[in-house]
Structure formats: structure tokens, C-alpha cells
C-alpha atoms as a PDB file:
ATOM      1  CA  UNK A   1     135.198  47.237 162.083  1.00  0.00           C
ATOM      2  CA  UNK A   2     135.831  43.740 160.455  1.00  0.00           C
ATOM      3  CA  UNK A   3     134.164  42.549 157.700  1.00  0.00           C
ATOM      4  CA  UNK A   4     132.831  38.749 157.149  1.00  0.00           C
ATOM      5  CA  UNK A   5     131.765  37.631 154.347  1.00  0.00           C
ATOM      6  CA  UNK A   6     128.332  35.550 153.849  1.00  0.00           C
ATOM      7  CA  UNK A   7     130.688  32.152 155.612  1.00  0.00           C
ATOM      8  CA  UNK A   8     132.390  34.312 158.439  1.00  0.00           C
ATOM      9  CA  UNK A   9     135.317  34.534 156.804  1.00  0.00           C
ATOM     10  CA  UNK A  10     137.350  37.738 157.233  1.00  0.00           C
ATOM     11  CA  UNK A  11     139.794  38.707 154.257  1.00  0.00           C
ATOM     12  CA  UNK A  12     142.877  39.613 156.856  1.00  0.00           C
ATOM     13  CA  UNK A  13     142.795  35.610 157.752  1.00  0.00           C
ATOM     14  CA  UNK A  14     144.458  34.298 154.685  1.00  0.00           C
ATOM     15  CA  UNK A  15     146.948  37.254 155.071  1.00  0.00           C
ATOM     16  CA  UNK A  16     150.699  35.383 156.144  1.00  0.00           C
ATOM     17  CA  UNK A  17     151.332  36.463 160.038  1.00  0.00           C
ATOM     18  CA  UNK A  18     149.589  38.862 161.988  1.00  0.00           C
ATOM     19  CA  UNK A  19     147.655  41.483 160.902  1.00  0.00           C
ATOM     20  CA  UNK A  20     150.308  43.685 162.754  1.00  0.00           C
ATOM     21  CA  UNK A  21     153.298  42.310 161.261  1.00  0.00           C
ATOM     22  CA  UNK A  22     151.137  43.440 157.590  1.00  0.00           C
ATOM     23  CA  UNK A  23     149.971  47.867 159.772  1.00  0.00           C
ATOM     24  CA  UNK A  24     154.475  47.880 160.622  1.00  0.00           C
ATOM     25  CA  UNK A  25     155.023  46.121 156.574  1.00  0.00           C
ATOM     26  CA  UNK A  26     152.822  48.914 155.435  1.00  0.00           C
ATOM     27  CA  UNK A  27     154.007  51.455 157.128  1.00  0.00           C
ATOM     28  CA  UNK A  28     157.885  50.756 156.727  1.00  0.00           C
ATOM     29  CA  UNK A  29     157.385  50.890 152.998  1.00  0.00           C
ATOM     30  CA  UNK A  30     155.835  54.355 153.243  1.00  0.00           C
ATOM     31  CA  UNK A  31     158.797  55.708 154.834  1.00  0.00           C
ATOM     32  CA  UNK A  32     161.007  53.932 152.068  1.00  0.00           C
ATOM     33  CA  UNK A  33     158.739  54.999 149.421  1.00  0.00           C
ATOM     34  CA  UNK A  34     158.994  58.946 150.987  1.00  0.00           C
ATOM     35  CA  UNK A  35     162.787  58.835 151.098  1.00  0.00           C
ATOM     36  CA  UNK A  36     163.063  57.323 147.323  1.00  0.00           C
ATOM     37  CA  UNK A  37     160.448  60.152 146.703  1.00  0.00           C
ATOM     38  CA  UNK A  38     162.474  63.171 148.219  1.00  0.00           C
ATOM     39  CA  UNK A  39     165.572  62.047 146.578  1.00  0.00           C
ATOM     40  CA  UNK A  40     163.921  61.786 143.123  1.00  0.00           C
ATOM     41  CA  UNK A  41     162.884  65.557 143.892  1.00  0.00           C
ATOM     42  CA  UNK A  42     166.080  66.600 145.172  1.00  0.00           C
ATOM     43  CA  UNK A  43     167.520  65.147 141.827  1.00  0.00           C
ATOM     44  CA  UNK A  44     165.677  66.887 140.088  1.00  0.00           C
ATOM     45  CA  UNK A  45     167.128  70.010 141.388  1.00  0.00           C
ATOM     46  CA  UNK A  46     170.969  68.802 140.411  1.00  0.00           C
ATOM     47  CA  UNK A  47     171.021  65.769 137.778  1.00  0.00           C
ATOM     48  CA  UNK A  48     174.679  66.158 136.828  1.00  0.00           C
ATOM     49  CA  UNK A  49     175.800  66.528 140.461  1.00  0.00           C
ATOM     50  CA  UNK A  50     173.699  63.182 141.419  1.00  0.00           C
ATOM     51  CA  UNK A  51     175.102  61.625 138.404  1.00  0.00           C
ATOM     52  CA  UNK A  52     178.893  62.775 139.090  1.00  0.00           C
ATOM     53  CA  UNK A  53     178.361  61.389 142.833  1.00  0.00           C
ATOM     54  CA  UNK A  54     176.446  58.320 142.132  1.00  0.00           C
ATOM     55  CA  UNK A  55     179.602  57.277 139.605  1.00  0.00           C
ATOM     56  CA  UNK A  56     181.320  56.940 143.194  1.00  0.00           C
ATOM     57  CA  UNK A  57     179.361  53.695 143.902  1.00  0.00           C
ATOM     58  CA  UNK A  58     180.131  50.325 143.288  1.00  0.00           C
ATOM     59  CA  UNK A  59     177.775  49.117 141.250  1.00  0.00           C
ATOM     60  CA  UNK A  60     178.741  45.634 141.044  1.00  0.00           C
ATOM     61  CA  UNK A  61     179.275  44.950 144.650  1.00  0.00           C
ATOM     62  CA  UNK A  62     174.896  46.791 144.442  1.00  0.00           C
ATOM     63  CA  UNK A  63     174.450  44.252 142.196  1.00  0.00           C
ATOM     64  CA  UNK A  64     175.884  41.380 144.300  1.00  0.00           C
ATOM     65  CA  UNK A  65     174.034  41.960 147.016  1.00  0.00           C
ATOM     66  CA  UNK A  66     170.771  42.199 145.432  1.00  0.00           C
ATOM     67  CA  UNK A  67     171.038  38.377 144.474  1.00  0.00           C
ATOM     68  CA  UNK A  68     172.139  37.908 147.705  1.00  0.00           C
ATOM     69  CA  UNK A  69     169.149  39.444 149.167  1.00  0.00           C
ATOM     70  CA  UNK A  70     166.823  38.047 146.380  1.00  0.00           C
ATOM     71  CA  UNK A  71     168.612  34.194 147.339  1.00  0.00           C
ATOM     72  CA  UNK A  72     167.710  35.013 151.063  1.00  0.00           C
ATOM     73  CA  UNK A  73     164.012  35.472 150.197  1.00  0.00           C
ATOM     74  CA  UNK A  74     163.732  32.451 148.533  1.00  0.00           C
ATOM     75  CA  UNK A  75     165.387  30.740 150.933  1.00  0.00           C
ATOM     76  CA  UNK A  76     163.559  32.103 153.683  1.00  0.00           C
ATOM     77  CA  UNK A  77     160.649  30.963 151.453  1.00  0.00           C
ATOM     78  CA  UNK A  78     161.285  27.579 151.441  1.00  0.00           C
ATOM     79  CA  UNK A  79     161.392  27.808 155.316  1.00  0.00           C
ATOM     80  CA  UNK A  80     157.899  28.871 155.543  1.00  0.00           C
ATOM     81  CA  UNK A  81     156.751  25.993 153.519  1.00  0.00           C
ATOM     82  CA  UNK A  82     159.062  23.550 155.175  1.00  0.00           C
ATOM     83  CA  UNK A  83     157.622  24.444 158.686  1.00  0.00           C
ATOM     84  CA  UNK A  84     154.111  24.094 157.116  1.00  0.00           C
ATOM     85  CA  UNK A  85     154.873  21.220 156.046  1.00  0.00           C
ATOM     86  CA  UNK A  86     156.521  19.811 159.475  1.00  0.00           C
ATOM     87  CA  UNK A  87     159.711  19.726 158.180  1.00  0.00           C
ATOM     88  CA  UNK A  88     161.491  21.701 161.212  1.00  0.00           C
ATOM     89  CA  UNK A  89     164.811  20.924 161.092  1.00  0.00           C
ATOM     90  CA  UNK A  90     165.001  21.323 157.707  1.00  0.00           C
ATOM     91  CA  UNK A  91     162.966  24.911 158.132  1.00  0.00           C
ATOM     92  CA  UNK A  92     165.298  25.919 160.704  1.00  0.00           C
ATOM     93  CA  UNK A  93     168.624  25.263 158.380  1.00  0.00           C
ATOM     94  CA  UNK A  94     166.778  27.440 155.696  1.00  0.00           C
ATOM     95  CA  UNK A  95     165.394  30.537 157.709  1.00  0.00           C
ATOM     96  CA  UNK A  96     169.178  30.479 159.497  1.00  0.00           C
ATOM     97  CA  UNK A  97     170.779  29.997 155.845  1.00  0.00           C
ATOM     98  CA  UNK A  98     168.286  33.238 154.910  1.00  0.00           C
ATOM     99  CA  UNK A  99     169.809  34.841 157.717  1.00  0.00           C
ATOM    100  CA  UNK A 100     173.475  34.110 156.759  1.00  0.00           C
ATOM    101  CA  UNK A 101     172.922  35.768 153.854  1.00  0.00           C
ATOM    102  CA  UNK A 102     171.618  38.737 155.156  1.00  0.00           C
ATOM    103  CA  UNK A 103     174.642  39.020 156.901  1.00  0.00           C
ATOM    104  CA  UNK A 104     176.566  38.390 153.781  1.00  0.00           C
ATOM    105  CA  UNK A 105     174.397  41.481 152.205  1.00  0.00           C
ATOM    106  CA  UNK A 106     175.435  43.627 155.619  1.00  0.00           C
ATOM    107  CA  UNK A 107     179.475  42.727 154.993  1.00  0.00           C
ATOM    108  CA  UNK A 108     179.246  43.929 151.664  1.00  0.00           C
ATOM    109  CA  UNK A 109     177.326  47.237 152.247  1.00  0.00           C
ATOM    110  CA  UNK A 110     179.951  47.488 154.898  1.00  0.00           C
ATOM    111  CA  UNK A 111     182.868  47.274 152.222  1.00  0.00           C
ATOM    112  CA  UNK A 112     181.456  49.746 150.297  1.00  0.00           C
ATOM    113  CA  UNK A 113     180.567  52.577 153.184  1.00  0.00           C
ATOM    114  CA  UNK A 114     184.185  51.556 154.239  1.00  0.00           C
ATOM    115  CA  UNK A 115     185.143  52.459 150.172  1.00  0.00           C
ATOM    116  CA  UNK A 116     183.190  55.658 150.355  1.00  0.00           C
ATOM    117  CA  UNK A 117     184.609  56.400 153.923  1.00  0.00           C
ATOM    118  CA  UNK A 118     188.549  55.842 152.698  1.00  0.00           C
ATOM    119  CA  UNK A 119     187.566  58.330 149.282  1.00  0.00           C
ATOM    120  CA  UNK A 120     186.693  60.750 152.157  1.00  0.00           C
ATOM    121  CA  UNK A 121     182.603  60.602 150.852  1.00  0.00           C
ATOM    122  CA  UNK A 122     180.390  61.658 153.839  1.00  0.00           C
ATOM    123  CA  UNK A 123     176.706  62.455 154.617  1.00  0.00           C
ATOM    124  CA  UNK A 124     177.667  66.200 154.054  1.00  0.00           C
ATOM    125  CA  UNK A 125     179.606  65.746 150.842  1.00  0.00           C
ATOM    126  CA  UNK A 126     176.894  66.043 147.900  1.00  0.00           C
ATOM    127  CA  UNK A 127     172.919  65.459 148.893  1.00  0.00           C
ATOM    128  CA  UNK A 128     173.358  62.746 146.867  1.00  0.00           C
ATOM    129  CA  UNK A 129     175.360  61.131 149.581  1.00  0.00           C
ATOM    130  CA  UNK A 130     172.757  62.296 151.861  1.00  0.00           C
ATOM    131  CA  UNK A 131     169.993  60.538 151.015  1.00  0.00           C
ATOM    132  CA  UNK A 132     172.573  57.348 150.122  1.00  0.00           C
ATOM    133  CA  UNK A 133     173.581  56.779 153.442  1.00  0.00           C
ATOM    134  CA  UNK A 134     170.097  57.651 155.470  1.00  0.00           C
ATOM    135  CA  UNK A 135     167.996  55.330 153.045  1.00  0.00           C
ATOM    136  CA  UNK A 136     171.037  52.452 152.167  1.00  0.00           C
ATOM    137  CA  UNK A 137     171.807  52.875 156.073  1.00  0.00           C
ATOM    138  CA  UNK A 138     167.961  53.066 157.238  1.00  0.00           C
ATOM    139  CA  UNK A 139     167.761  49.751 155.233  1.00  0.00           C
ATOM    140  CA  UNK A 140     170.855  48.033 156.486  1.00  0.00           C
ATOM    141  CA  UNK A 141     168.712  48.678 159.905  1.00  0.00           C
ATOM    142  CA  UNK A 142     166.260  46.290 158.862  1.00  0.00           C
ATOM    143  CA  UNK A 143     168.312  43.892 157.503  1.00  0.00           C
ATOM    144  CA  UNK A 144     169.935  43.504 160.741  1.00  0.00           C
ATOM    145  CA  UNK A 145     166.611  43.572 162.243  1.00  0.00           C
ATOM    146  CA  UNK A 146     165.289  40.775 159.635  1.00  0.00           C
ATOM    147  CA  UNK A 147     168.441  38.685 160.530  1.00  0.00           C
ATOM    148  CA  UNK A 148     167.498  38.688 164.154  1.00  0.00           C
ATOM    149  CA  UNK A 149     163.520  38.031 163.374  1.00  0.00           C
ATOM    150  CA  UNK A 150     164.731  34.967 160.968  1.00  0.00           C
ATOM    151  CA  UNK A 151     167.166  33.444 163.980  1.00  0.00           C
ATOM    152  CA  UNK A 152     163.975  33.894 166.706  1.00  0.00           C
ATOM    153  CA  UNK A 153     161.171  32.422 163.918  1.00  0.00           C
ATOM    154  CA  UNK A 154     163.410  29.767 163.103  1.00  0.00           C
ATOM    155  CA  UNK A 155     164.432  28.742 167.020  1.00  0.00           C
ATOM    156  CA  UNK A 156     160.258  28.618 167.604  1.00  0.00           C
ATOM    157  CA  UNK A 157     159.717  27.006 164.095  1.00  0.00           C
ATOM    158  CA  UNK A 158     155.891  27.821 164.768  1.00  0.00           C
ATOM    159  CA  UNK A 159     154.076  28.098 161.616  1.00  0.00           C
ATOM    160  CA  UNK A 160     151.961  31.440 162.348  1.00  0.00           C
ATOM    161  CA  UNK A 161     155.477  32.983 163.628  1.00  0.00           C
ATOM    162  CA  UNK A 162     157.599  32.214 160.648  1.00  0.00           C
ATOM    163  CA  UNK A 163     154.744  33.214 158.172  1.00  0.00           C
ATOM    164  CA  UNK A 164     155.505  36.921 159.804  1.00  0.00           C
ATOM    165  CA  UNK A 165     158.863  37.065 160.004  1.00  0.00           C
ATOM    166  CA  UNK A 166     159.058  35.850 156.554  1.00  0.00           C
ATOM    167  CA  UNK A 167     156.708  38.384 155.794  1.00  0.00           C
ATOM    168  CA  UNK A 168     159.004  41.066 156.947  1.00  0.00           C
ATOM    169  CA  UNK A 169     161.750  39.364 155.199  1.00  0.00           C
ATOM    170  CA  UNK A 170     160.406  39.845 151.799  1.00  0.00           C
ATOM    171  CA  UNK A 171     159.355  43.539 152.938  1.00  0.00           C
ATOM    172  CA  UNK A 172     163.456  43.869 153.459  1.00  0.00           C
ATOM    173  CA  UNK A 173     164.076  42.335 149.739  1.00  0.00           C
ATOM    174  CA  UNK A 174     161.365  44.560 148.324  1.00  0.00           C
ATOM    175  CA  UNK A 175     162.936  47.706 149.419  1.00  0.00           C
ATOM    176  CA  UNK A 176     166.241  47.034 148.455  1.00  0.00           C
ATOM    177  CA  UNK A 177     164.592  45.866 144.402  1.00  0.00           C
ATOM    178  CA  UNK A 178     163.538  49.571 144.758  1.00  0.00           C
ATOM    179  CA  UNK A 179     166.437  50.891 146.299  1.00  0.00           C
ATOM    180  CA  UNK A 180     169.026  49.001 144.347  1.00  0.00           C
ATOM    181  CA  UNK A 181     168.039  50.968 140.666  1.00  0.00           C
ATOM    182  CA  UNK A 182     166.942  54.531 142.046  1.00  0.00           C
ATOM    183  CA  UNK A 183     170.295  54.760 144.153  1.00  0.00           C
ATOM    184  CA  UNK A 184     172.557  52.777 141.725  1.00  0.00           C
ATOM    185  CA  UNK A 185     171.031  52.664 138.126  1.00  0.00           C
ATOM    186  CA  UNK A 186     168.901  55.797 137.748  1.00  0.00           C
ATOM    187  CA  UNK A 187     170.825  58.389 135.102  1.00  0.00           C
END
């Protein structure tokens, strides 16, 4: 059941996109939020083996790519507002500069599962590399995914379209500003 206020207004109309674009946002961030969950309790269970195998990672190259990914959402931002505003080509050069660096974020986490894979690090080395490449990896998945929404929204330039992919964009940055210091930072 919807509900309308007193004017007929319903609260999910000022939401950006579809209401669907905000049941897969919710749900995508449950998943992420029960991975980061499982391998907080699997910590637990072995701090200085997480610690030992998180001092395998590249911090800096974590740290890189979260202002990379940060950039992308502001760029991909400004497209929304641009197309609002009927600025398409200028929209369009933003959502597909958002996209380029999403694909700058993907080259880096590249480099460092090619680092990890060259130190002889797999998925069955330490849990801690468990969980690293299913939630890093599960989230590399949407970035690609993201890249591919930004290119279509951006190609329609239709207002209502690039509110959602945008939506999902930010979804994208918001897991990896959670990932980025439970994975990386967390002693």
C-alpha cells in the first residue's frame, strides 16, 4: 500500500530514479553489509593472523582508488544536474568521465590481485584472503556493472534514467568508503 499525504503526494516521488533502482540499492548494501559483518566475526576468531595477512595489501594503491571512486561520484554528480539542467552534452562528457574512472579504479584493483597473485596469495591462503577477494571482487562486479549503467544513462541523457544510474553509482562509492577501512585500515 502507498501512502499520500493530505496533497497526494507520495514520499517515494522525490526519491532519485525508480523506486526499483532504491528495493536492488537496498538490497545490494545488505549483502555488503553481511560480508563486512562475517569478516568482522571471523576476525575476531584470529586478529594476529588477519593483521599478518592484511600487511600483504597495498594500502596506498586502497587509498588511490578511493579518491578515484569518490572523484567518479562527484563527477557523475554533476551529470545528473547537468542533464536536469539541459545541459546534455556536457552531462554526457561527465557521466562517461565518471565512467573512465571507474575503469581507472578496476586497473588498479587489477594491479593489486595481479600483486597478490605473483606473492602466490589465493582465496585459500588465510580467511583473511577469503573474504578479501569475494567482497573486493563482489565489488569490482559492480563497478563494472556501474561503468556500463553510466555509458547507457549517459547515451539516453534522460533525466529520470540518469537520476538511477547515478543512484547506483553512489551505492558503488558507498560500499567501497566501507570497504576501503574494514579491509585495509582495521587493526
Amino acid at each position: 500500500m502507498t501512502h499520500h499525504d493530505d496533497t497526494g503526494h507520495n514520499p517515494f516521488d522525490d526519491l532519485p530514479g525508480d523506486l526499483m533502482i532504491w528495493v536492488l540499492i537496498v538490497s545490494e548494501l545488505l549483502v555488503f553489509g553481511a560480508g563486512l559483518a562475517a569478516f568482522l566475526s571471523v576476525r575476531l576468531t584470529d586478529p594476529a593472523g588477519f593483521a599478518a595477512a592484511q600487511d600483504h595489501l597495498h594500502r596506498a594503491a586502497a587509498g588511490i582508488n578511493t579518491v578515484v571512486l569518490v572523484t567518479s561520484g562527484w563527477l557523475a554528480a554533476l551529470g545528473a544536474q547537468a542533464v536536469e539542467a539541459g545541459r546534455i552534452p556536457r552531462a554526457r562528457a561527465l557521466l562517461a568521465a565518471a565512467a573512465g574512472l571507474g575503469a581507472v579504479f578496476l586497473a588498479i584493483k587489477w594491479a593489486e590481485y595481479a600483486g597478490k597473485a605473483a606473492e602466490g596469495i589465493g582465496v585459500e591462503t588465510h580467511p583473511f584472503f577469503t573474504f578479501y577477494y569475494l567482497i573486493t571482487g563482489f565489488h569490482a562486479a559492480h563497478v563494472a556493472a556501474g561503468i556500463v549503467v553510466l555509458l547507457l544513462v549517459a547515451a539516453r541523457a534522460r533525466p529520470r534514467e540518469v537520476e538511477a544510474g547515478t543512484a547506483f553509482w553512489h551505492m558503488v562509492d558507498l560500499v567501497w568508503v566501507l570497504v576501503f577501512p574494514v579491509i585495509y585500515l582495521l587493526r
